[in-house]
Protein backbone atom coordinates (compact mmCIF):
# COMPACT_ATOMS: atom_id res chain seq x y z
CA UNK A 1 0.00 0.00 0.00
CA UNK A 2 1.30 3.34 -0.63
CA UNK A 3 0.33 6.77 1.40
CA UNK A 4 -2.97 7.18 -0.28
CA UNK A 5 -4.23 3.71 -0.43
CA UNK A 6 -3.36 3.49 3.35
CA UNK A 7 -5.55 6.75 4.02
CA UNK A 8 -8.23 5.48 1.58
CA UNK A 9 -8.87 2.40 3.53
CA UNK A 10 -8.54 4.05 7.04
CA UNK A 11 -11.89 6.10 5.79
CA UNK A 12 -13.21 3.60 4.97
CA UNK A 13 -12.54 1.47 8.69
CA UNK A 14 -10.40 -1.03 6.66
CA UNK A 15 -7.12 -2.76 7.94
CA UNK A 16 -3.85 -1.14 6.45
CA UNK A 17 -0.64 -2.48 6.40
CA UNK A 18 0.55 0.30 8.57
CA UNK A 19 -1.61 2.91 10.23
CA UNK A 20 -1.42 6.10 8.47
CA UNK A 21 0.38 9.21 9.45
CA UNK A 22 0.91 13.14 9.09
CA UNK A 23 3.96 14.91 11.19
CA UNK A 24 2.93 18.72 10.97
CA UNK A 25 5.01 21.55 12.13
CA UNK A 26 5.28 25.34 12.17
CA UNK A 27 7.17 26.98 10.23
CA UNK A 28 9.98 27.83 12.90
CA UNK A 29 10.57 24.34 13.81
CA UNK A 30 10.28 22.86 10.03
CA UNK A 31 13.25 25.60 9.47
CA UNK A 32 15.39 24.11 12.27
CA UNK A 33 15.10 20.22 11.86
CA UNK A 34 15.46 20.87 7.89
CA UNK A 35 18.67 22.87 9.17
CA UNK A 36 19.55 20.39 11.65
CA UNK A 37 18.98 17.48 8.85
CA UNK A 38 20.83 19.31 6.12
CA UNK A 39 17.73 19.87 4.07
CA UNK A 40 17.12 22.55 1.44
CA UNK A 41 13.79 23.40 0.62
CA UNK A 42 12.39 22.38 -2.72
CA UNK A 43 10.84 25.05 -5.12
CA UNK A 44 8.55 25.10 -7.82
CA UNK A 45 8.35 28.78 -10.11
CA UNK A 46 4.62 29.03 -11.27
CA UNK A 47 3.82 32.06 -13.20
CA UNK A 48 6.82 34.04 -11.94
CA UNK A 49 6.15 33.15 -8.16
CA UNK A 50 8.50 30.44 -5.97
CA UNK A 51 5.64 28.01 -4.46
CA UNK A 52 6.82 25.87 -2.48
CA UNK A 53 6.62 22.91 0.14
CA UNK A 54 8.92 21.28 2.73
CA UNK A 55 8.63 18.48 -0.01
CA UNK A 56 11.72 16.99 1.33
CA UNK A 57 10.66 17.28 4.51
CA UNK A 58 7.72 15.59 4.01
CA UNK A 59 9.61 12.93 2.23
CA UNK A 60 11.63 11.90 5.57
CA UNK A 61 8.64 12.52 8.00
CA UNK A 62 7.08 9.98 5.57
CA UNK A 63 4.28 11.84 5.42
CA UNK A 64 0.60 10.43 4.21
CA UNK A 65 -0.88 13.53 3.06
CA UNK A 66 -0.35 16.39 0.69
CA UNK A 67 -2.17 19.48 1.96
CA UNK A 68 -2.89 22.55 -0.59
CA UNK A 69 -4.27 26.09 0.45
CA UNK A 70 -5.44 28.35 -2.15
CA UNK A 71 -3.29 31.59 -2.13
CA UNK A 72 -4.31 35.19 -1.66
CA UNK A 73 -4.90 37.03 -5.26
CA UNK A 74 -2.62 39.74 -3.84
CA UNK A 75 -0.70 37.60 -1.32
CA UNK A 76 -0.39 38.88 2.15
CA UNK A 77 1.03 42.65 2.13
CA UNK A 78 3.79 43.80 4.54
CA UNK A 79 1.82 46.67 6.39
CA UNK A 80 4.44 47.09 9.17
CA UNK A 81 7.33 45.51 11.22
CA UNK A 82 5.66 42.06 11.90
CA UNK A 83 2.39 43.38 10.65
CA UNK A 84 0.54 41.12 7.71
CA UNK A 85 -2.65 42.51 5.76
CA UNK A 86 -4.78 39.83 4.25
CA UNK A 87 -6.95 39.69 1.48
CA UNK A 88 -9.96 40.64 3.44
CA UNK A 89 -8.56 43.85 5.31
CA UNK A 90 -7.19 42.26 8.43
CA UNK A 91 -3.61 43.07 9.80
CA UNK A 92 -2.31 40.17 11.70
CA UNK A 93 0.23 40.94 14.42
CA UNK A 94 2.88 37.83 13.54
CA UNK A 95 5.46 39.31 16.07
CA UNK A 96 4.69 35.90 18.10
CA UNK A 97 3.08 33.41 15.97
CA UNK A 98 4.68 33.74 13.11
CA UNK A 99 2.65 31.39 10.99
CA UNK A 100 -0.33 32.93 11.97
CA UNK A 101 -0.66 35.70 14.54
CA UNK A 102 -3.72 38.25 16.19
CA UNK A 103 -5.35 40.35 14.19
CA UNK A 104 -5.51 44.41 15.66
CA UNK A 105 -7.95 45.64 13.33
CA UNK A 106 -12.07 45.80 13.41
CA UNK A 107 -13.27 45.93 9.61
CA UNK A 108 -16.80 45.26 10.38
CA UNK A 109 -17.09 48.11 13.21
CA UNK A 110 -20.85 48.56 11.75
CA UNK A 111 -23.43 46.19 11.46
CA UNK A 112 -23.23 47.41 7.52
CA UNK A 113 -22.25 44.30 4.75
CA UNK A 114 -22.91 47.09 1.88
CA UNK A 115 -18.53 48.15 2.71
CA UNK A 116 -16.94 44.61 3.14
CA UNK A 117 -15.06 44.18 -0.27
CA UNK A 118 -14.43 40.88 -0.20
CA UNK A 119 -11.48 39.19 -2.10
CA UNK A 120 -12.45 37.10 -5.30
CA UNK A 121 -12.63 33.61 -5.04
CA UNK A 122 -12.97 32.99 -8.64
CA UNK A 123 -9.48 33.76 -9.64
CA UNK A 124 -7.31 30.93 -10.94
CA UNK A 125 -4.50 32.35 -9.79
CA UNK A 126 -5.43 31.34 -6.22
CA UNK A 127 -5.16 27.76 -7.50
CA UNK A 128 -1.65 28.24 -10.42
CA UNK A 129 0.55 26.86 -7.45
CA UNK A 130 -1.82 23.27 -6.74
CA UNK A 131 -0.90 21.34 -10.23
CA UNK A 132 3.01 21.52 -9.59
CA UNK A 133 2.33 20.05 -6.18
CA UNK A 134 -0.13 17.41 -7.18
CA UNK A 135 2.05 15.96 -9.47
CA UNK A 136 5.23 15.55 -6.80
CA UNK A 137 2.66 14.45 -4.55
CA UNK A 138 0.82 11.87 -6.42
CA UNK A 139 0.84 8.97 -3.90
CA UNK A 140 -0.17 11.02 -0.97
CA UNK A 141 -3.88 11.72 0.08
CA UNK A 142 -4.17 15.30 -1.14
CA UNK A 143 -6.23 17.60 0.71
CA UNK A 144 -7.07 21.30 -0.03
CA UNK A 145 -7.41 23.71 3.28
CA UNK A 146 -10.04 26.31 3.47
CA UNK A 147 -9.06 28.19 6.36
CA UNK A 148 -11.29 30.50 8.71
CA UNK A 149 -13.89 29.55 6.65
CA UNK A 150 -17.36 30.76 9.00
CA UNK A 151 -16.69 31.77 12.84
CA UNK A 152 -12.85 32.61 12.55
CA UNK A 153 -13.31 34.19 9.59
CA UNK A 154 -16.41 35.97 11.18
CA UNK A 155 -14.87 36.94 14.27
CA UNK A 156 -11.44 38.59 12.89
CA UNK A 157 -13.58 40.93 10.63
CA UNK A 158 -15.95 42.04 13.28
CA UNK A 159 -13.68 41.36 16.75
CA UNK A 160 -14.78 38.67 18.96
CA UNK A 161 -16.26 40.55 21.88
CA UNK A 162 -18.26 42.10 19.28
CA UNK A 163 -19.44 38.78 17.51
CA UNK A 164 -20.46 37.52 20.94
CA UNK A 165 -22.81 40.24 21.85
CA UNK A 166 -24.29 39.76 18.00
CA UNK A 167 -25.11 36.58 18.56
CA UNK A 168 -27.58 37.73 21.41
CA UNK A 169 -28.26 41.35 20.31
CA UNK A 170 -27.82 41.17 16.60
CA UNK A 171 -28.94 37.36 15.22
CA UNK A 172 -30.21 38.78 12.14
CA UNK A 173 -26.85 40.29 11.46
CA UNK A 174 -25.37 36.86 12.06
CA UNK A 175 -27.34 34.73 10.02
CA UNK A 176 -26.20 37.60 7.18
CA UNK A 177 -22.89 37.19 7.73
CA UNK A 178 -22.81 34.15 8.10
CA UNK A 179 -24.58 33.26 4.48
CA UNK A 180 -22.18 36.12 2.86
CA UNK A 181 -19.03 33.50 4.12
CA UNK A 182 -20.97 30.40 3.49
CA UNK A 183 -21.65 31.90 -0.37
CA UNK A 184 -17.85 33.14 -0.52
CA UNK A 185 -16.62 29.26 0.52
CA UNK A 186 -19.05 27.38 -1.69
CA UNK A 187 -17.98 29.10 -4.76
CA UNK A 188 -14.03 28.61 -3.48
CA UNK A 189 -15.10 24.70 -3.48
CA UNK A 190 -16.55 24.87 -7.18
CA UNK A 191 -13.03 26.52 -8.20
CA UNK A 192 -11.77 22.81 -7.05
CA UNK A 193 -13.33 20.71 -9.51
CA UNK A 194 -11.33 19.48 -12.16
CA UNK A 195 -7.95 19.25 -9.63
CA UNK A 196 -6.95 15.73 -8.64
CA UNK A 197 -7.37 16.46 -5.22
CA UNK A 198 -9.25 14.11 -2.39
CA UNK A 199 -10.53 15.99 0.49
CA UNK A 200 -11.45 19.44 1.77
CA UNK A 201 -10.47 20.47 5.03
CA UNK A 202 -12.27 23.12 6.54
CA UNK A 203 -10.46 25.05 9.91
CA UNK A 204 -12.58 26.33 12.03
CA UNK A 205 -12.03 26.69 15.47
CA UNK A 206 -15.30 26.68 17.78
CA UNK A 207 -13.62 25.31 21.14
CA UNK A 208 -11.11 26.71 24.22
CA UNK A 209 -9.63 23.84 26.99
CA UNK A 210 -13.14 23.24 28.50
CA UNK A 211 -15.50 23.42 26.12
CA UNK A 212 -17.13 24.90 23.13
CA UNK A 213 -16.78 28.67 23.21
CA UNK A 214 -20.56 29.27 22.56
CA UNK A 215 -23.15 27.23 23.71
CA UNK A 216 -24.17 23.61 21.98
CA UNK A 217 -27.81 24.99 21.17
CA UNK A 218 -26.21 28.72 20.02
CA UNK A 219 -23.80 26.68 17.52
CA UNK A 220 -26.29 24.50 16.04
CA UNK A 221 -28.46 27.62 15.82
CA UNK A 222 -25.90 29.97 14.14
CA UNK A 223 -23.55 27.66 12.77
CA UNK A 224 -24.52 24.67 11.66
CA UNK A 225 -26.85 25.01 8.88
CA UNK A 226 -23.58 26.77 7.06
CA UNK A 227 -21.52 24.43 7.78
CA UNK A 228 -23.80 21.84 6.69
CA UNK A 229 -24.16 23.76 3.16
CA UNK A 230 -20.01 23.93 2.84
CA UNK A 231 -19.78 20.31 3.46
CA UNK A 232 -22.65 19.16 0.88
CA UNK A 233 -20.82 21.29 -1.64
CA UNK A 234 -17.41 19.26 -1.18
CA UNK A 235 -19.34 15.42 -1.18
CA UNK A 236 -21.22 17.07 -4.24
CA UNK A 237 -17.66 16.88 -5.85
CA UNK A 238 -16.22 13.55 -4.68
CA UNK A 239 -14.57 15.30 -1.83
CA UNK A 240 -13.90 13.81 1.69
CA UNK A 241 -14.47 16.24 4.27
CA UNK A 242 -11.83 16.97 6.58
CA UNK A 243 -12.43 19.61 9.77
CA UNK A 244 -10.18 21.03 12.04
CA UNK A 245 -11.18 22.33 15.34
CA UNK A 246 -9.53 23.31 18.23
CA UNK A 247 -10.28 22.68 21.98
CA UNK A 248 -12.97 20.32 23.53
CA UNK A 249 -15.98 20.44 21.15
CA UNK A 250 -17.60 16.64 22.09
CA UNK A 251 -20.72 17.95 22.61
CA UNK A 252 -20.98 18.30 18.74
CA UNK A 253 -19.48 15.44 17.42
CA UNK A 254 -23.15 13.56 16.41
CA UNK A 255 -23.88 16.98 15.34
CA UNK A 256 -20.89 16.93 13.14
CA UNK A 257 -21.34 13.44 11.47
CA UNK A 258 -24.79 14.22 10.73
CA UNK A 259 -23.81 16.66 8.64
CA UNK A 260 -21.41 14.60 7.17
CA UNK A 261 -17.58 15.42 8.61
CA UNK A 262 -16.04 12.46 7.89
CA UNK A 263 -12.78 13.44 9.52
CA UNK A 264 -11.59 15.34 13.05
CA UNK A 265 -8.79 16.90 13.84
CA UNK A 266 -6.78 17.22 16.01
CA UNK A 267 -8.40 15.20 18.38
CA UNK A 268 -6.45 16.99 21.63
CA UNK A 269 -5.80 14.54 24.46
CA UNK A 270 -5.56 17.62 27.22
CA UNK A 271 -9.26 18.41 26.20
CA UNK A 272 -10.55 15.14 24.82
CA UNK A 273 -10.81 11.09 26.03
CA UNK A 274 -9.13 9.80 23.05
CA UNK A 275 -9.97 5.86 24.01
CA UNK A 276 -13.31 6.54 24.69
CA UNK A 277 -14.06 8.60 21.99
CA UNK A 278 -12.58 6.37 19.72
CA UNK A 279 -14.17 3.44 20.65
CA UNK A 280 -17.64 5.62 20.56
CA UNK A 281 -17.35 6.73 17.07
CA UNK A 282 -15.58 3.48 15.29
CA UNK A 283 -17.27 3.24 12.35
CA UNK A 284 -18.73 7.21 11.94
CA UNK A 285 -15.55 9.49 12.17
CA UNK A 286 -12.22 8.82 11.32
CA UNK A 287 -10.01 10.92 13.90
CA UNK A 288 -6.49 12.55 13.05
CA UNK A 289 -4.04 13.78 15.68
CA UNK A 290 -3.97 12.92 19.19
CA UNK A 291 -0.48 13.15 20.11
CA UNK A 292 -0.46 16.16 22.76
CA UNK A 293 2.06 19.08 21.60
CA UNK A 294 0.65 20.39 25.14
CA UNK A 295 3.08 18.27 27.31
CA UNK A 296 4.36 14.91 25.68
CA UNK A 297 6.43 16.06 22.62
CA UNK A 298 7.59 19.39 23.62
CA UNK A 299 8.20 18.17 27.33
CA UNK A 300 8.08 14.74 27.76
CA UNK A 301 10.92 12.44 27.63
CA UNK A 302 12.13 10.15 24.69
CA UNK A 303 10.20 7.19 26.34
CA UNK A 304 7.28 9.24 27.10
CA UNK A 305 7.06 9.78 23.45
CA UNK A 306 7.16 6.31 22.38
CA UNK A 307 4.61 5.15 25.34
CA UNK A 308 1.88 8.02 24.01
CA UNK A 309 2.71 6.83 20.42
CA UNK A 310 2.43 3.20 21.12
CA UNK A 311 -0.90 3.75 22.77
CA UNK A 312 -1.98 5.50 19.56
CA UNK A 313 -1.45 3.12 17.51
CA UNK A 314 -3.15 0.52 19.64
CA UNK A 315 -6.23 2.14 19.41
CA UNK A 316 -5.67 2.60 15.59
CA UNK A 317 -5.64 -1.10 15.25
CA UNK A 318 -8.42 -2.13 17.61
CA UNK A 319 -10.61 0.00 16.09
CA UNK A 320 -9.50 1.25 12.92
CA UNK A 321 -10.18 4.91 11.45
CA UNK A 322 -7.52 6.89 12.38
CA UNK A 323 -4.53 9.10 10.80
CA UNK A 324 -1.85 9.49 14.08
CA UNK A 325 -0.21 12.89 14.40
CA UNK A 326 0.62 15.84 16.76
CA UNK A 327 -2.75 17.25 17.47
CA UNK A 328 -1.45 20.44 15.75
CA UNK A 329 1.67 21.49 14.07
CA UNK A 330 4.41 21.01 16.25
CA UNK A 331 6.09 24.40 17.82
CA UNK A 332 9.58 25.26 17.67
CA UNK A 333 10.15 24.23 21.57
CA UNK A 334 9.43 20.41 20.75
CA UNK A 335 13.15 18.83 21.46
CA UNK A 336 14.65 17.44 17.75
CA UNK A 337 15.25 13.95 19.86
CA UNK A 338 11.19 13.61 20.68
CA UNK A 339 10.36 14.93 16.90
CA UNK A 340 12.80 11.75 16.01
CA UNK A 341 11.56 9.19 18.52
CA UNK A 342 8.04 9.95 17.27
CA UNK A 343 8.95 9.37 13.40
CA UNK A 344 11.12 6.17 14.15
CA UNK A 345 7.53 4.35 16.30
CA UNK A 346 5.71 5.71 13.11
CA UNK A 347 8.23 4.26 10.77
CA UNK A 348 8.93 0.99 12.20
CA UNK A 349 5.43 0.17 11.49
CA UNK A 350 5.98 -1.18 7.91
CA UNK A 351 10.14 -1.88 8.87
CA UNK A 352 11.07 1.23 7.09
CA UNK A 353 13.53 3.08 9.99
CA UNK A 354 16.50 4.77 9.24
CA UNK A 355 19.46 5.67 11.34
């Protein structure tokens, strides 16, 4: 079996010869093992731009999937030291999270849609970069992100204190929003067709350490009929659908298949009974991540590693359905020795380990 056979058959609850994997990490740390490992970054020019992946990277984390994300029209603009403008009139502060960061702008500081230009998810040159990287990546399960896609996205236009009171004061304003993003990501999933790609996965993140961050009935209220919409669009076109959420948010999860997520991530073992949930949902959602970049790989020892992987991959085989990972991409302060215990457990699976 290669990598996308083996991810084919874990959605489907089959046996693999090995259970599948996907070793994520920032873009700090992916700098510092590739410097540590003597690897040089491999680049594709597409229409005058350098796209390009940690395909060699990828290669020695042995890597199942191949993950695309459709690129700004204008890219992200340098609007001051550490200061990133998106597409959609945010500035992100990336002083500390550098692959990401906060945002310190309102653009919604009206309850007024008739202003928001939003960016133009028809143009192909979001998707020039995905063809190059299909075809290096042809025997991994490739998977095309849609990032921020309802709630984030919602909440870093209009600020989230804001957003919260909306939802009580303002529902009507919501529910607008809210099918103005829904519209926007549909057509951004119609742009896929015709790309050899096998999944969508939508980020979204709806949950903090103890729970979701708005109430179970508020989220099926203001959220899930749009999600629901999103998700029919991608199984409309072959796609699996993929979601990544943050935090505890089990009170969802039959919500969530319902509407057909087929796979969660990332499944955070500080928040989340990984056994038990397992073993609840064998059979209805395959479950991605669950090794804790909390406490085990960036501060557990070289044996704790191995014990949390082992464990993984126990459940894995007793119950099938599952793609092991860090819960998240791996920060910079995970120790190279854990980042290479963790890889040699997921290697020696099929006898492939390498000194």
């Amino acid at each position: 079996m290669n990598e996308k056979s083996r991810v084919q058959a874990a959605m489907q609850f089959r046996d693999t010869d090995v259970v599948p994997w996907q070793i994520d990490y920032t873009t700090e740390l992916g700098a510092l093992i590739m410097d540590a490992l003597g690897i040089e970054e491999q680049r594709r020019l597409v229409r005058g731009k350098n796209i390009y992946k940690y395909n060699a990277l990828n290669d020695f984390m042995g890597n199942h999937l191949c993950y695309l994300r459709s690129e700004p029209v204008d890219g992200l603009r340098e609007a001051g030291p550490d200061i990133w403008l998106d597409e959609w009139g945010v500035s992100w502060d990336r002083s500390i999270d550098k692959d990401i960061g906060t945002p310190v702008n309102t653009v919604l500081t009206q309850m007024d849609l008739a202003g928001l230009s939003l960016p133009d998810p028809d143009s192909q040159v979001r998707f020039a970069h995905f063809m190059p990287l299909i075809e290096v990546n042809e025997e991994r399960y490739v998977v095309v992100k849609i990032s921020r896609c309802l709630f984030e996205r919602a909440w870093s236009l209009r600020g989230m204190e804001a957003l919260m009171h909306d939802f009580i004061l303002n529902p009507s304003f919501v529910h607008e929003l809210f099918t103005l993003l829904a519209d926007y990501t549909v057509r951004l999933i119609k742009n896929l067709a015709g790309f050899r790609i096998d999944a969508v996965r939508f980020s979204d993140d709806w949950g903090g350490q103890r729970g979701l961050l708005i109430s179970p009935r508020m989220w099926r209220e203001f959220l899930k009929p749009y999600l629901k919409r999103m998700y029919d669009q991608a199984h409309s076109q072959g796609y699996t659908v993929f979601i990544h959420s943050c935090g505890d948010i089990s009170a969802i999860l039959d919500d969530l298949v319902e509407i057909g997520v087929n796979v969660f991530n990332p499944f955070q073992p500080e928040v989340m009974d990984i056994a038990g949930i397992i073993e609840r949902y064998a059979g209805r959602l395959v479950f991605y991540g669950g090794l804790s970049i909390q406490k085990t790989m960036p501060f557990g020892t070289t044996g704790e590693v191995r014990a949390e992987v082992g464990n993984r991959l126990e459940l894995a085989r007793r119950h099938g359905g599952y793609i092991i990972g860090p819960c998240h991409d791996m920060p910079r302060d995970v120790p190279f020795e854990n980042v290479l215990a963790m890889r040699a457990m997921l290697q020696d699976q099929s006898g492939r380990r390498e000194a």
